[in-house]
Protein backbone atom coordinates (compact mmCIF):
# COMPACT_ATOMS: atom_id res chain seq x y z
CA UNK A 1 1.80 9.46 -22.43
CA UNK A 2 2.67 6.78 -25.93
CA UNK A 3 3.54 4.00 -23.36
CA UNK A 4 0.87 1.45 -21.45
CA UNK A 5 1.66 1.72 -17.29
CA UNK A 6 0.79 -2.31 -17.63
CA UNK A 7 0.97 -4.96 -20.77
CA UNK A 8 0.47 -8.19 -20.40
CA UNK A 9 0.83 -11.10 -22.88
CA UNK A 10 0.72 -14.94 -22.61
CA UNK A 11 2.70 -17.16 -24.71
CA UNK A 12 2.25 -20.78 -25.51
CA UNK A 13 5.44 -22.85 -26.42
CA UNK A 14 4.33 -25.23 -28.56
CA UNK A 15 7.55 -27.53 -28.25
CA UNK A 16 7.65 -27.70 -24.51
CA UNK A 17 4.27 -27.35 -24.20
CA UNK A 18 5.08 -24.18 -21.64
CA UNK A 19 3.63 -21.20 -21.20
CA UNK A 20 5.15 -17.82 -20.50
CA UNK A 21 3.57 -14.66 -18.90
CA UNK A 22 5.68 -11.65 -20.08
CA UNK A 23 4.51 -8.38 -18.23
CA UNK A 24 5.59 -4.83 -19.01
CA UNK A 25 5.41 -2.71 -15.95
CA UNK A 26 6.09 0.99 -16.18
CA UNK A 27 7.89 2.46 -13.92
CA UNK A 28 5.76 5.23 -13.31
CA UNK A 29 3.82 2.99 -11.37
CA UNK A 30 6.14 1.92 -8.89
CA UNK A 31 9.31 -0.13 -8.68
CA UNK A 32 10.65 -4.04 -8.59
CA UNK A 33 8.47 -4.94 -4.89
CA UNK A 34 5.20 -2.52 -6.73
CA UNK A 35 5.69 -5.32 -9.28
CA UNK A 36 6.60 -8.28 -7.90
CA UNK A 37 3.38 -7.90 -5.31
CA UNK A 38 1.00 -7.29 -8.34
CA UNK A 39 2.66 -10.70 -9.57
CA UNK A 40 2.37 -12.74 -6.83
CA UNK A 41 -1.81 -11.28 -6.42
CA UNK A 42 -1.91 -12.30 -9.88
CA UNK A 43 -0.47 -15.61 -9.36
CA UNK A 44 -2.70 -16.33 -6.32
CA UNK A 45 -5.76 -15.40 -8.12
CA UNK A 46 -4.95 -18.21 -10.50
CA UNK A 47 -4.46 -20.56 -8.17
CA UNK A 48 -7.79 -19.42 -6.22
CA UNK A 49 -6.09 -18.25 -3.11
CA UNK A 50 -6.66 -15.06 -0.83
CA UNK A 51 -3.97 -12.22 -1.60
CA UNK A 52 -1.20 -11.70 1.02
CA UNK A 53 -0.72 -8.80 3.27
CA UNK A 54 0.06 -5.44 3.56
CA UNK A 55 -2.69 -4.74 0.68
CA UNK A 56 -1.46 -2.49 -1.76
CA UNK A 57 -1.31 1.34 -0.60
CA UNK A 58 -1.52 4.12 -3.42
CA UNK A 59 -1.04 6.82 -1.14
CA UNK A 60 1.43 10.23 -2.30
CA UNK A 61 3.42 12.26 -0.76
CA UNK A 62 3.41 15.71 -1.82
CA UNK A 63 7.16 17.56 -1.46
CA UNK A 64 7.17 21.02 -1.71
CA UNK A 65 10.45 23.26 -1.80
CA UNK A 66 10.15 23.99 1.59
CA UNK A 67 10.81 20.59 2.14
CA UNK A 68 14.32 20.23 0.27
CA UNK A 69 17.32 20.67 2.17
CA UNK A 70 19.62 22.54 -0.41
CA UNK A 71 22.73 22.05 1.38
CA UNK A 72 22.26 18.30 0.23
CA UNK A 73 22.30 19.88 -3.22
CA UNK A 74 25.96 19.58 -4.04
CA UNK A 75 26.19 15.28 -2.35
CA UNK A 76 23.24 14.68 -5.16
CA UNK A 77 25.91 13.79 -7.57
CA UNK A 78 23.63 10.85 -8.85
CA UNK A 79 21.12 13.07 -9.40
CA UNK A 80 23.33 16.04 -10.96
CA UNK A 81 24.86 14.39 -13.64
CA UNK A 82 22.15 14.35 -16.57
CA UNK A 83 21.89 14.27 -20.06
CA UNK A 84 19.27 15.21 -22.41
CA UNK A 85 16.92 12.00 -23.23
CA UNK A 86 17.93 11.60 -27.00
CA UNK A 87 21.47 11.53 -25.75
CA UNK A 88 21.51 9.07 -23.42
CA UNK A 89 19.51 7.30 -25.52
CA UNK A 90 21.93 7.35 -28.29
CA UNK A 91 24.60 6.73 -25.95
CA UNK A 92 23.11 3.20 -24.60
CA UNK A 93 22.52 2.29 -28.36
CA UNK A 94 26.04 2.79 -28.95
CA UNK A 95 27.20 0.66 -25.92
CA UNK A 96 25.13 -2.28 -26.95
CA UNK A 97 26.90 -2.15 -30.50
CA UNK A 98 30.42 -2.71 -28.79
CA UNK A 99 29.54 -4.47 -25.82
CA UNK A 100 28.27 -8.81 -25.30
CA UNK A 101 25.88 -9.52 -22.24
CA UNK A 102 27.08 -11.85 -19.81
CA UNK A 103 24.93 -13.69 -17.13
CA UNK A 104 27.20 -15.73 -14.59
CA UNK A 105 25.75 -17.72 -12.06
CA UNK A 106 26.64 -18.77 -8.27
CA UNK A 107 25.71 -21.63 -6.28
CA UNK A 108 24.69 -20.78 -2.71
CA UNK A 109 27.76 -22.63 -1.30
CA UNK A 110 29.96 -20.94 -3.89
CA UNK A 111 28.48 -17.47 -2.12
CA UNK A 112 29.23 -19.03 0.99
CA UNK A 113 32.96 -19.74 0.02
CA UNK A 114 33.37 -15.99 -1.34
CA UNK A 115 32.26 -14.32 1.98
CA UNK A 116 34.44 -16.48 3.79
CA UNK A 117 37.57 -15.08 1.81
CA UNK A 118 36.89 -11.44 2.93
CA UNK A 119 38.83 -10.79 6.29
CA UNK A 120 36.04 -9.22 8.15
CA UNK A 121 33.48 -10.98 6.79
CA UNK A 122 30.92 -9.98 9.78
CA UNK A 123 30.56 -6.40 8.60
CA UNK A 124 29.90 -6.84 5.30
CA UNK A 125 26.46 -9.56 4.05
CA UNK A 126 27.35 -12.29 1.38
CA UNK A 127 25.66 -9.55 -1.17
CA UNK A 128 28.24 -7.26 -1.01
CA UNK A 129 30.83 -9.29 -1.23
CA UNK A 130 29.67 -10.61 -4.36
CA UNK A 131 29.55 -7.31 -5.66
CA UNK A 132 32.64 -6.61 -4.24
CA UNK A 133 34.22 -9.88 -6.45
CA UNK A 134 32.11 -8.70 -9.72
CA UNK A 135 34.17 -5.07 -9.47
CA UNK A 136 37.27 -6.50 -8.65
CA UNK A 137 37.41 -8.80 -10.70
CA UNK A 138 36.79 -6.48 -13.74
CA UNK A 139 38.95 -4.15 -12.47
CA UNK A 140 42.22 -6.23 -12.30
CA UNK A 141 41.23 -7.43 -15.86
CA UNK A 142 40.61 -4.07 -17.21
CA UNK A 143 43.79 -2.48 -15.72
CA UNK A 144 46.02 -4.53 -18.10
CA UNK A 145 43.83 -4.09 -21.13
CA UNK A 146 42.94 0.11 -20.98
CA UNK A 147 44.69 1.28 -17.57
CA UNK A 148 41.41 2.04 -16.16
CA UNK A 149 39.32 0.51 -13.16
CA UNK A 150 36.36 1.09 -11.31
CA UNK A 151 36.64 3.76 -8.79
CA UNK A 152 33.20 3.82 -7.07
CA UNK A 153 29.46 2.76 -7.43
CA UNK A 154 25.82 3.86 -7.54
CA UNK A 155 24.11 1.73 -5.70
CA UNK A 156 19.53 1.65 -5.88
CA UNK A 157 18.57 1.31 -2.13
CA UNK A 158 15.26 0.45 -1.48
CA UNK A 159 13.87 2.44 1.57
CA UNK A 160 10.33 0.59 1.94
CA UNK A 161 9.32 -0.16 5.12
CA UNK A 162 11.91 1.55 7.01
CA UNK A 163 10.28 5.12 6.53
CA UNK A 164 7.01 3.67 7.14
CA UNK A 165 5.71 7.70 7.60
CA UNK A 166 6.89 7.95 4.09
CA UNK A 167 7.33 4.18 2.55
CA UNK A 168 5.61 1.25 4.32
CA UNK A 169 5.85 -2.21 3.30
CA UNK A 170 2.45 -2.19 0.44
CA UNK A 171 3.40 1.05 -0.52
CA UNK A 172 2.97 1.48 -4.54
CA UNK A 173 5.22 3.50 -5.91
CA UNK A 174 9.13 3.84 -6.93
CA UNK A 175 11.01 3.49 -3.09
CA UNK A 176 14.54 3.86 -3.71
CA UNK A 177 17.21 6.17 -3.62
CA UNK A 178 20.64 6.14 -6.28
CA UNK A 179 23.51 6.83 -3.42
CA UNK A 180 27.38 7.25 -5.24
CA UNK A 181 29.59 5.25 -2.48
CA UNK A 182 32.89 7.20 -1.39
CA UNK A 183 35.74 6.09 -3.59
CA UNK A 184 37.17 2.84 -2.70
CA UNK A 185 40.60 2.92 -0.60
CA UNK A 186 41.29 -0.23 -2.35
CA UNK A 187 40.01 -0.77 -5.76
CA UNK A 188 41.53 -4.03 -5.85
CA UNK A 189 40.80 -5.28 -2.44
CA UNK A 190 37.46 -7.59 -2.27
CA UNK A 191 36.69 -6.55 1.49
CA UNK A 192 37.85 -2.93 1.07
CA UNK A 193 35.21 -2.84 -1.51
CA UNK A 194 32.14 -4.89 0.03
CA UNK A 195 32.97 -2.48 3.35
CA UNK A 196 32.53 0.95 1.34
CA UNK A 197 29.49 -0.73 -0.71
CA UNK A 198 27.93 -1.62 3.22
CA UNK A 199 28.55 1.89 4.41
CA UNK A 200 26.72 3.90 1.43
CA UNK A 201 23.52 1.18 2.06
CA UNK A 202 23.40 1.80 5.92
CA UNK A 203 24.03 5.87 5.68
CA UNK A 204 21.04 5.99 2.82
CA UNK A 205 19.01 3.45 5.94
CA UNK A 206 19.19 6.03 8.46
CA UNK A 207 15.53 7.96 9.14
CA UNK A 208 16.97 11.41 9.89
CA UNK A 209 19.17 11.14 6.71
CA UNK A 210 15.88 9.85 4.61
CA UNK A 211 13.64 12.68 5.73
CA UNK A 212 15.85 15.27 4.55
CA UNK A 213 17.40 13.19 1.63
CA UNK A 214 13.71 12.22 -0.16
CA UNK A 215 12.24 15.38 -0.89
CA UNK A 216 15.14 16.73 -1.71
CA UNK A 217 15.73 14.05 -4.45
CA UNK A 218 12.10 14.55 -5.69
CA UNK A 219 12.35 18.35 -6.19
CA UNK A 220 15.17 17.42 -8.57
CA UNK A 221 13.98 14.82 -10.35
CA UNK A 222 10.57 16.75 -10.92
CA UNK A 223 13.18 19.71 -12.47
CA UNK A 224 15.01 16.85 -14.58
CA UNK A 225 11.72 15.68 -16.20
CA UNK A 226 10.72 18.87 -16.91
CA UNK A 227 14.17 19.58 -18.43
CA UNK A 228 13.03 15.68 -20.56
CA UNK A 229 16.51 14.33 -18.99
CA UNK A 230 17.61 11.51 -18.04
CA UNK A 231 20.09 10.39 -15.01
CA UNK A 232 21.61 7.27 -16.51
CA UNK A 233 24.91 9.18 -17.01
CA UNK A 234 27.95 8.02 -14.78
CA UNK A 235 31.68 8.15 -15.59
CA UNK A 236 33.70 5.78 -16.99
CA UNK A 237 35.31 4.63 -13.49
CA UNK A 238 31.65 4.20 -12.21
CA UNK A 239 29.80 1.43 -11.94
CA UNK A 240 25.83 0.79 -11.31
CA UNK A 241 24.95 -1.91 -8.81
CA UNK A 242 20.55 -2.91 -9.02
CA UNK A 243 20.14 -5.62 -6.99
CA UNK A 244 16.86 -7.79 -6.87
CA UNK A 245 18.46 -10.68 -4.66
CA UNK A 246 16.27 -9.61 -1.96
CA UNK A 247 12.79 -10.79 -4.86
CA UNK A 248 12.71 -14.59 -5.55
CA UNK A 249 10.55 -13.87 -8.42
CA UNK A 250 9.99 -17.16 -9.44
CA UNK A 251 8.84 -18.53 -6.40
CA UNK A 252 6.17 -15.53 -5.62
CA UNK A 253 5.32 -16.22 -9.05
CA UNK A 254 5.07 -19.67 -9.72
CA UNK A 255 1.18 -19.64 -10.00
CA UNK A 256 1.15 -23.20 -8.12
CA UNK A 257 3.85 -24.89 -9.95
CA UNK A 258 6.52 -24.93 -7.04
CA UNK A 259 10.13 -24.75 -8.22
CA UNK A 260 9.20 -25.09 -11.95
CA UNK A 261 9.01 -21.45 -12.62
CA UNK A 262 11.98 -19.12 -14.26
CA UNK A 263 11.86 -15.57 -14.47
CA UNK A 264 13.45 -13.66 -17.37
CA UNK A 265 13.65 -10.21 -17.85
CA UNK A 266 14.95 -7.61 -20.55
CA UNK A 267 17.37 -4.99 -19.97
CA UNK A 268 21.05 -4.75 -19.61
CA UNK A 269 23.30 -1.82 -19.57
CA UNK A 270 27.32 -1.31 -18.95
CA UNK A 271 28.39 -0.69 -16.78
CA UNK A 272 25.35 -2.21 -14.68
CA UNK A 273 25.21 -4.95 -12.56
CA UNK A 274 22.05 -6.37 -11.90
CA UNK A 275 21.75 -9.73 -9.56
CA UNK A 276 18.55 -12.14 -8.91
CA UNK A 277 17.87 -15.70 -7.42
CA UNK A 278 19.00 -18.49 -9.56
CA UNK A 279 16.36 -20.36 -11.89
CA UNK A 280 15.12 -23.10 -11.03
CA UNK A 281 16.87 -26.24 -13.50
CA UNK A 282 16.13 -29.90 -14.07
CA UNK A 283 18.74 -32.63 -12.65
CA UNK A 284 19.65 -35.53 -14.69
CA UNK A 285 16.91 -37.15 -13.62
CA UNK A 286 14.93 -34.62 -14.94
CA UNK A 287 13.16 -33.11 -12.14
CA UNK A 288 13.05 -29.49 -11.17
CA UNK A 289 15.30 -28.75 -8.34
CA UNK A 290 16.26 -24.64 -7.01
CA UNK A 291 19.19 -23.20 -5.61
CA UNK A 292 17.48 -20.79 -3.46
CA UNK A 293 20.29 -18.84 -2.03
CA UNK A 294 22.09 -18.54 -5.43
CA UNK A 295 22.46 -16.07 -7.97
CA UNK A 296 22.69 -14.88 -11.26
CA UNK A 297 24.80 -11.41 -12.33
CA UNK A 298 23.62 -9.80 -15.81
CA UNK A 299 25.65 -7.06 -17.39
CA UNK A 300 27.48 -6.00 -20.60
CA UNK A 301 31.09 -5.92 -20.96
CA UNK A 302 33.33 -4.64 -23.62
CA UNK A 303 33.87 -7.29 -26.44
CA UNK A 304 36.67 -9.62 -27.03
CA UNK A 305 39.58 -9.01 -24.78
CA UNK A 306 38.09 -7.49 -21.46
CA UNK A 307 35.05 -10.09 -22.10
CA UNK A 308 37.55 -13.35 -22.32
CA UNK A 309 39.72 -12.43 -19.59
CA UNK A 310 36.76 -11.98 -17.53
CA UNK A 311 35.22 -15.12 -18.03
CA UNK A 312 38.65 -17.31 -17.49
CA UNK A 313 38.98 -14.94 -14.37
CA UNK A 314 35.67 -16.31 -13.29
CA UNK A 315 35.50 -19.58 -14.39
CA UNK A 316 39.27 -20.25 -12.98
CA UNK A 317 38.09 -18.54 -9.56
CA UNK A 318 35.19 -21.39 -9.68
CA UNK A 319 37.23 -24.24 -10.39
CA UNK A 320 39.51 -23.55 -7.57
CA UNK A 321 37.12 -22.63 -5.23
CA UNK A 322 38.22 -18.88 -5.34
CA UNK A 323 41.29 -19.35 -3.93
CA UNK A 324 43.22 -16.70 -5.24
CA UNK A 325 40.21 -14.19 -4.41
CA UNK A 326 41.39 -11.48 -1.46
């Protein structure tokens, strides 16, 4: 293996007199709460503190065919559609060429105000609705510009401490599962959307569905690296939804320095929502203040046109307190 599992490098910033911490963490190691929990032991080191619980469990399950339920074979789509590494590859490369990233931000009251304006709020959490807006809203744009629209999404589900046979709460490694939601009765419809995104999450929560689902996944994905392939491949009326709302990185992180900590990270794809906590900012008096319930969308979108209308779409939606969102 070429690539380190861990890098880490520390920056000074000479003009601000800052410093930054930029980590590399493989994903062979484990996933976004594998990281964030080596981050925050890190971070409590510094600051001379004991490490929180669980403790970090390395344990491995080891599938074996027996264990796959093949009549799950053909729902797998995620999982199914493949390409060969150089491929892919190329393919992203070509996507950054003709696409701009975009990071928009919400207040937590401006979530609040978006939740309120799906009828049926109570069955769907403020996250999906803000998903729900982000497709939406690129799909009326994108309708007008190309005729085409976002159909349905893969969504990354972390299962961790729900399975705890399989996943519990310390566990190291990568504990998620890609699900494809149905397609949405209502492409244009911001509760008709959050509902289908709610459904997918809860059906890929369910124990029974997990035990069969997991080792089933894993016999694939063991065939897929054989094959050196790779399963970032989705269709153009697909979108990708990895969320790390649930990780306030900056606050697990903040090695003592409460509320003056950002987190950064590398990485954006179309089309591929991913959503954290808001950064913390100074006020005009310059202190540090956070927006803890708020947060920040990065993607890519396709230059010019579709990028403009989406951003007035947004920032008119903002000004007028998303009235005109349904």
């Amino acid at each position: 293996m070429d690539e380190s599992l861990l890098r880490v490098k520390v920056t000074r910033l000479l003009r601000s007199n800052e410093y930054v911490l930029g980590t590399s963490f493989s994903h062979l190691v484990g996933d976004a709460a594998s990281n964030i929990h080596f981050l925050n032991d890190l971070s409590r080191l510094y600051q001379g503190l004991e490490p929180l619980l669980p403790r970090p469990l390395f344990d491995r399950d080891l599938w074996t065919k027996d264990d796959a339920d093949v009549s799950l074979l053909s729902n797998l789509t995620p999982y199914r559609n493949t390409d060969k590494r150089e491929i892919v590859v190329s393919s992203i490369a070509r996507d950054q060429a003709t696409t701009d990233q975009l990071n928009i931000s919400f207040s937590s009251m401006q979530l609040t105000k978006l939740h309120s304006c799906a009828s049926g709020k109570d069955e769907v959490t403020v996250h999906d609705v803000l998903n729900a807006y982000m497709i939406v809203t690129m799909n009326r744009n994108s309708i007008q510009i190309s005729n085409e629209y976002f159909q349905r999404a893969y969504i990354l589900v972390n299962y961790r401490d729900i399975l705890h046979s399989i996943a519990p709460a310390g566990h190291v490694a990568n504990s998620f599962v890609i699900m494809l939601t149905s397609d949405f009765s209502n492409p244009f419809s911001l509760i008709s959307i959050a509902k289908t995104i709610r459904q997918a999450i809860n059906k890929c929560r369910n124990e029974v569905f997990l035990m069969k689902w997991i080792p089933t996944v894993d016999l694939m994905m063991r065939q897929i690296i054989k094959d050196d392939e790779l399963i970032c491949v989705w269709d153009t009326n697909e979108v990708v939804i990895n969320s790390n709302f649930k990780y306030d990185w900056s606050n697990q992180v903040d090695f003592g320095m409460i509320n003056q900590c950002r987190f950064h990270t590398m990485t954006s794809l179309k089309p591929y929502f991913r959503i954290f906590r808001l950064n913390s900012v100074k006020n005009k008096e310059g202190h540090w203040i956070k927006d803890h319930d708020g947060a920040e969308v990065s993607f890519r979108i396709q230059k010019d046109d579709m990028k403009n209308k989406f951003l007035e779409t947004y920032r008119k939606d903002i000004e007028t307190n998303f009235i005109n969102v349904e």
